[in-house]
PDB file of N, CA and C in Angstrom:
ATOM      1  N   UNK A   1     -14.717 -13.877 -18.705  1.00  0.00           N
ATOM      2  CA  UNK A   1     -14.516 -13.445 -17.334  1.00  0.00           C
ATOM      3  C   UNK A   1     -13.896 -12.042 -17.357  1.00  0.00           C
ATOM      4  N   UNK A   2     -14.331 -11.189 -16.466  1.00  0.00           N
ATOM      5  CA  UNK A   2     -13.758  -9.779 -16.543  1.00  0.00           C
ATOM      6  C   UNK A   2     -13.151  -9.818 -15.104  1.00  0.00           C
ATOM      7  N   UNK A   3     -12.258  -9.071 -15.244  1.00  0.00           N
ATOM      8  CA  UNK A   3     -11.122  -8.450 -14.188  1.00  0.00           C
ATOM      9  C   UNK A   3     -11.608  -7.240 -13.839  1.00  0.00           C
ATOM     10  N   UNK A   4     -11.164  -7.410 -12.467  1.00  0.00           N
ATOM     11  CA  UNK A   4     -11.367  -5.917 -11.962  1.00  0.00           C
ATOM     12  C   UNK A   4     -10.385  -4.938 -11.465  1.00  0.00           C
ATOM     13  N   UNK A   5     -10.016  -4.012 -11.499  1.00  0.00           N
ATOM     14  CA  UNK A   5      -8.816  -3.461 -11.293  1.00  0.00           C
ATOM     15  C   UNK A   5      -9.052  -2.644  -9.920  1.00  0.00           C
ATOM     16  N   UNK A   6      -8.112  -2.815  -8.892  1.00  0.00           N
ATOM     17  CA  UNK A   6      -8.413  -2.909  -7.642  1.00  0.00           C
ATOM     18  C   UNK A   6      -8.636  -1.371  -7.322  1.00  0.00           C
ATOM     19  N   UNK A   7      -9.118  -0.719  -6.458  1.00  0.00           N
ATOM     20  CA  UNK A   7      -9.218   0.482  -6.144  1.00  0.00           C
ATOM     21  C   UNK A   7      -8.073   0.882  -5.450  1.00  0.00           C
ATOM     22  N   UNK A   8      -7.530   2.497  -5.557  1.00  0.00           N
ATOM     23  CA  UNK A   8      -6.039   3.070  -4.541  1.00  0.00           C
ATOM     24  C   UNK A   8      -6.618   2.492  -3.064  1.00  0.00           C
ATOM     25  N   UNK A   9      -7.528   2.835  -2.766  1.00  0.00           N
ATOM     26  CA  UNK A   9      -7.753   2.559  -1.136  1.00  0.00           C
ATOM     27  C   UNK A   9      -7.771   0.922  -1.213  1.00  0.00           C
ATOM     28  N   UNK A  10      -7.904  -0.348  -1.894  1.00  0.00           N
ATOM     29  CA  UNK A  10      -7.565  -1.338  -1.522  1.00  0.00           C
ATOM     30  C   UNK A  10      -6.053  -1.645  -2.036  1.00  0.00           C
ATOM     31  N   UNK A  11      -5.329  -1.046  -2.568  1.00  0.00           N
ATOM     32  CA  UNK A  11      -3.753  -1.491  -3.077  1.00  0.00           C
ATOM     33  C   UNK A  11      -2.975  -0.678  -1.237  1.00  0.00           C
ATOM     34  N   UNK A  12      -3.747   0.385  -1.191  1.00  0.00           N
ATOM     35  CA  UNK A  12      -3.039   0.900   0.315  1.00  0.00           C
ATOM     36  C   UNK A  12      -3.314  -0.224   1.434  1.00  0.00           C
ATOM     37  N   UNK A  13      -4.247  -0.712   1.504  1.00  0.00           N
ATOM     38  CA  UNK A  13      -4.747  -2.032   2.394  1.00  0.00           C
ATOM     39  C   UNK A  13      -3.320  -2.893   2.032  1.00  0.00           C
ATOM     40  N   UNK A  14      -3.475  -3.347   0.644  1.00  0.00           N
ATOM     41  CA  UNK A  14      -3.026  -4.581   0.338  1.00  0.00           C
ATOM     42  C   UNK A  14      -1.269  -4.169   1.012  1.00  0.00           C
ATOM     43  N   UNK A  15      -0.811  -2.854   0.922  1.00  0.00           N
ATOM     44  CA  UNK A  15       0.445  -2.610   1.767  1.00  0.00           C
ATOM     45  C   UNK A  15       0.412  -2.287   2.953  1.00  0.00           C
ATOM     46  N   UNK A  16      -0.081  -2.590   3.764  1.00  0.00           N
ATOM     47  CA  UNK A  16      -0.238  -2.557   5.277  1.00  0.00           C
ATOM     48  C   UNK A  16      -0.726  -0.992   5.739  1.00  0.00           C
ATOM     49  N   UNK A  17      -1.565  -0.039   4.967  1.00  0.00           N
ATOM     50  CA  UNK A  17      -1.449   1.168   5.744  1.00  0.00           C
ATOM     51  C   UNK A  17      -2.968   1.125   6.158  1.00  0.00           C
ATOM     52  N   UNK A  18      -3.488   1.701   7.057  1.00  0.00           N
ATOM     53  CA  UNK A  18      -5.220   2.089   7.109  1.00  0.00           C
ATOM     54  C   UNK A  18      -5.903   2.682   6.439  1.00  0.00           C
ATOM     55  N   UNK A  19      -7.271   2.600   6.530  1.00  0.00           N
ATOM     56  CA  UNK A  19      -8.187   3.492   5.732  1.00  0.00           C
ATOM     57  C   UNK A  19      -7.733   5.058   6.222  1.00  0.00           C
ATOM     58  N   UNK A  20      -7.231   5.286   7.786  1.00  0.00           N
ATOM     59  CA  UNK A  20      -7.400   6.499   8.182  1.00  0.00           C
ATOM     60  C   UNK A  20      -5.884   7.579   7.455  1.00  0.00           C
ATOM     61  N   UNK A  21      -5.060   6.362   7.260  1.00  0.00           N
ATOM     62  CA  UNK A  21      -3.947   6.819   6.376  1.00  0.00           C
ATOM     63  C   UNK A  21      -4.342   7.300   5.004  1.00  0.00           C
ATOM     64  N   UNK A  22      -5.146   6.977   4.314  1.00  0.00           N
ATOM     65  CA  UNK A  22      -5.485   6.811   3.258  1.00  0.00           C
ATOM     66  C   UNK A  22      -6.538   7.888   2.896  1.00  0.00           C
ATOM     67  N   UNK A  23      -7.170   8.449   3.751  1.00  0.00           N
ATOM     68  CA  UNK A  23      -7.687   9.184   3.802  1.00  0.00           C
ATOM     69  C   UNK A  23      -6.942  10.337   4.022  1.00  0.00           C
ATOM     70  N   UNK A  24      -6.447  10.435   4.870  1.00  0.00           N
ATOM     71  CA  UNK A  24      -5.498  11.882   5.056  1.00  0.00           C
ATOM     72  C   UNK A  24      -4.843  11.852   4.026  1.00  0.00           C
ATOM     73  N   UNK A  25      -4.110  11.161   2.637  1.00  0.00           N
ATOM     74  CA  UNK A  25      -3.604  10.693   1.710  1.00  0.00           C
ATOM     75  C   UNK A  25      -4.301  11.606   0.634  1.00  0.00           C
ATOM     76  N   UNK A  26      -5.661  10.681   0.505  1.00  0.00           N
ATOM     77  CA  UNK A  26      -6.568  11.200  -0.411  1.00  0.00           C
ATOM     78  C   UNK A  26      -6.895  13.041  -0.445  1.00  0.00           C
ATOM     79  N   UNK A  27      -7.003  13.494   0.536  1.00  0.00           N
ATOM     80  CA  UNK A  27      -7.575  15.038   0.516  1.00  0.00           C
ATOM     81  C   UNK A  27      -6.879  15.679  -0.125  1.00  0.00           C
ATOM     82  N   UNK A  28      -5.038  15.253  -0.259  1.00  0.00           N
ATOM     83  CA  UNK A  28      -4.231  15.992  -0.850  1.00  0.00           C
ATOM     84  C   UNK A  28      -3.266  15.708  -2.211  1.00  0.00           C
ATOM     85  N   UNK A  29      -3.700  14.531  -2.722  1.00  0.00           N
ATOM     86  CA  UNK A  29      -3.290  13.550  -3.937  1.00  0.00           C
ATOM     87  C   UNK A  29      -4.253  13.153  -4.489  1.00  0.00           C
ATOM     88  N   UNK A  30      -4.463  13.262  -5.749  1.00  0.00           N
ATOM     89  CA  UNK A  30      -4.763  12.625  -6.717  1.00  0.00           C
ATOM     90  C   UNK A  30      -5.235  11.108  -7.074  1.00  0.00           C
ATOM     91  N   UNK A  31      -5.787  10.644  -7.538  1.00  0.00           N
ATOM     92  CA  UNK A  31      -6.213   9.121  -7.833  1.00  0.00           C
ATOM     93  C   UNK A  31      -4.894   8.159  -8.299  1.00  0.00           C
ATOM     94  N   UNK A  32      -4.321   9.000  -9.449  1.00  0.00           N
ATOM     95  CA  UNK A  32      -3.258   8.241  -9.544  1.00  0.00           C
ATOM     96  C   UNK A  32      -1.887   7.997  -8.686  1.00  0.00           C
ATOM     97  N   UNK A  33      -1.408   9.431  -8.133  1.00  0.00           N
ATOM     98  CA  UNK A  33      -0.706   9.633  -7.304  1.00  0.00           C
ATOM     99  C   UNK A  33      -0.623   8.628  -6.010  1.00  0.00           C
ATOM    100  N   UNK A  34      -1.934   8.364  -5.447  1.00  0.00           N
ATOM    101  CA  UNK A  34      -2.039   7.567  -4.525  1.00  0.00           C
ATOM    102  C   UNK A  34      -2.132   6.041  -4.829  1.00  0.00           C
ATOM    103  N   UNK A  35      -2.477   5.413  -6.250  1.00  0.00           N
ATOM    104  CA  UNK A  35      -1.917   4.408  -7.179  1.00  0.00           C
ATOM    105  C   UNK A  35      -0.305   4.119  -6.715  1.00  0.00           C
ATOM    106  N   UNK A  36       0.355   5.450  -6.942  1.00  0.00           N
ATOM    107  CA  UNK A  36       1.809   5.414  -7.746  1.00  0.00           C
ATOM    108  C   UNK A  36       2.584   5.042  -5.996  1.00  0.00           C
ATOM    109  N   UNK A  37       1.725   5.791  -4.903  1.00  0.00           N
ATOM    110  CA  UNK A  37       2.657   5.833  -3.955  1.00  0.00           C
ATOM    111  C   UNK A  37       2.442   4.609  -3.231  1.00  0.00           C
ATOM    112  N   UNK A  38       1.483   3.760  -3.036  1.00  0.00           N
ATOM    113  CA  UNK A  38       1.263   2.319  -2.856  1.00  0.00           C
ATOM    114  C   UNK A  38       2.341   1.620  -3.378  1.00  0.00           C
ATOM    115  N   UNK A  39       1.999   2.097  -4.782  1.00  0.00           N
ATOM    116  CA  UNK A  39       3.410   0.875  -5.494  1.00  0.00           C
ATOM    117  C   UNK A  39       4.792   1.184  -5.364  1.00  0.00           C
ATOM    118  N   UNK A  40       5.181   2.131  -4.696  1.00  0.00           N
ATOM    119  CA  UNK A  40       6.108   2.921  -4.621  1.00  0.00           C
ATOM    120  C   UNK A  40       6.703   1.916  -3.111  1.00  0.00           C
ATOM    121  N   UNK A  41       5.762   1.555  -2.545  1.00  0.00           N
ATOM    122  CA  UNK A  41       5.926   1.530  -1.030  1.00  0.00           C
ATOM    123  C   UNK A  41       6.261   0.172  -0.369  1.00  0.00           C
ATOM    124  N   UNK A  42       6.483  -0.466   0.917  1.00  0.00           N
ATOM    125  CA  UNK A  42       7.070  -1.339   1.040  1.00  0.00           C
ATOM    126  C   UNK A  42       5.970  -2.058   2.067  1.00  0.00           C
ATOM    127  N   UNK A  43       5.719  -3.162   2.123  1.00  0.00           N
ATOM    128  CA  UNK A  43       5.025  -3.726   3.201  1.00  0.00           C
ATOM    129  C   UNK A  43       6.171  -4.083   4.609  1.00  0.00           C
ATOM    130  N   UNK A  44       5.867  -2.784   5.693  1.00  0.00           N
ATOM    131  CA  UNK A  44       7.075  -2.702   6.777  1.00  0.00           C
ATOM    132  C   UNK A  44       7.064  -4.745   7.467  1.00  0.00           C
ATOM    133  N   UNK A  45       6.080  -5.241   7.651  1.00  0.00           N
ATOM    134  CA  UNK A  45       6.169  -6.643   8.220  1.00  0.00           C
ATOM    135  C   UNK A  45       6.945  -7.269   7.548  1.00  0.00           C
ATOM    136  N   UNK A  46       6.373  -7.818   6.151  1.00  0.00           N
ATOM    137  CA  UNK A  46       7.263  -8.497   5.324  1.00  0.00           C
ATOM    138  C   UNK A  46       8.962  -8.425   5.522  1.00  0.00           C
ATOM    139  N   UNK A  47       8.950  -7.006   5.769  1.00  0.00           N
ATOM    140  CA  UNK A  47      10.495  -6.804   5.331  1.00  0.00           C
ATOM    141  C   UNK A  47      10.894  -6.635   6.741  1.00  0.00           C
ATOM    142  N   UNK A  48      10.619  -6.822   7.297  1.00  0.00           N
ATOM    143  CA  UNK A  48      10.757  -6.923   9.270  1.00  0.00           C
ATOM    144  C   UNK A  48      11.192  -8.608   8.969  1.00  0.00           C
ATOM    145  N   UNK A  49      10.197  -9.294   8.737  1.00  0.00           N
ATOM    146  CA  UNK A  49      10.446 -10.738   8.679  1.00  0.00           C
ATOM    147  C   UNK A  49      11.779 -11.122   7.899  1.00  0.00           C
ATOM    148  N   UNK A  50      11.415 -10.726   6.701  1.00  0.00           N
ATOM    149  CA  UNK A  50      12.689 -11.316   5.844  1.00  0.00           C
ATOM    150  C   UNK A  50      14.533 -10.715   6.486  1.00  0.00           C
ATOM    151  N   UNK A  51      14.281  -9.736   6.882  1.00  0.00           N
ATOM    152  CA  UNK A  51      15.635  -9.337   7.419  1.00  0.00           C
ATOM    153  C   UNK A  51      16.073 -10.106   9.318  1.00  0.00           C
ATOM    154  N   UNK A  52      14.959 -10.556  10.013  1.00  0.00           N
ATOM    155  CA  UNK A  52      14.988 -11.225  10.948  1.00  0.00           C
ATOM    156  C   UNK A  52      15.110 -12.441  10.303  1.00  0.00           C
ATOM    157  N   UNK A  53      15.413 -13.187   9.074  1.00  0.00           N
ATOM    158  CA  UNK A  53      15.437 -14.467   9.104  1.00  0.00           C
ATOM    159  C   UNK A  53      16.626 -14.683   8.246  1.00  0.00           C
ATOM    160  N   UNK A  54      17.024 -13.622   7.603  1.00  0.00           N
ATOM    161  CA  UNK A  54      18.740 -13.314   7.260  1.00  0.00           C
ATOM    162  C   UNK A  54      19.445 -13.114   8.209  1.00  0.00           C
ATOM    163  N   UNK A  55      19.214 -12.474   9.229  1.00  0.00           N
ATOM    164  CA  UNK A  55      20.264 -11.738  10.531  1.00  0.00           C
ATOM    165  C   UNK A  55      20.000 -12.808  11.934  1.00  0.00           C
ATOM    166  N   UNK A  56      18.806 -14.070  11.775  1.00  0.00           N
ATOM    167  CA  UNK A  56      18.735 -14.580  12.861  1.00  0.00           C
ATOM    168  C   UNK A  56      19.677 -15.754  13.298  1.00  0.00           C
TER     169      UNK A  56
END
């Protein structure tokens, strides 16, 4: 079975931003860069939730 290693524009999905983000992203960064800043980054819901269910 082979793996596939996900593309920058689906790891930006997989953190809540748009294609149209991602694009304005892309024109001025690099392949990896835009890798690095995905992983860099925070999914804003998740962490909306988890701090509403500490503070509720």
């Amino acid at each position: 079975m082979r793996i596939r290693k996900i593309s920058s524009r689906e790891a930006w999905r997989l953190m809540g931003f748009t294609d149209e983000d991602y694009n304005k992203a892309s024109k001025v960064c690099c392949e990896t860069s835009l890798y690095h800043q995905a992983g860099n980054s925070i999914v804003v819901n998740v962490m909306y939730h988890l701090l509403k269910s500490i503070f509720a």
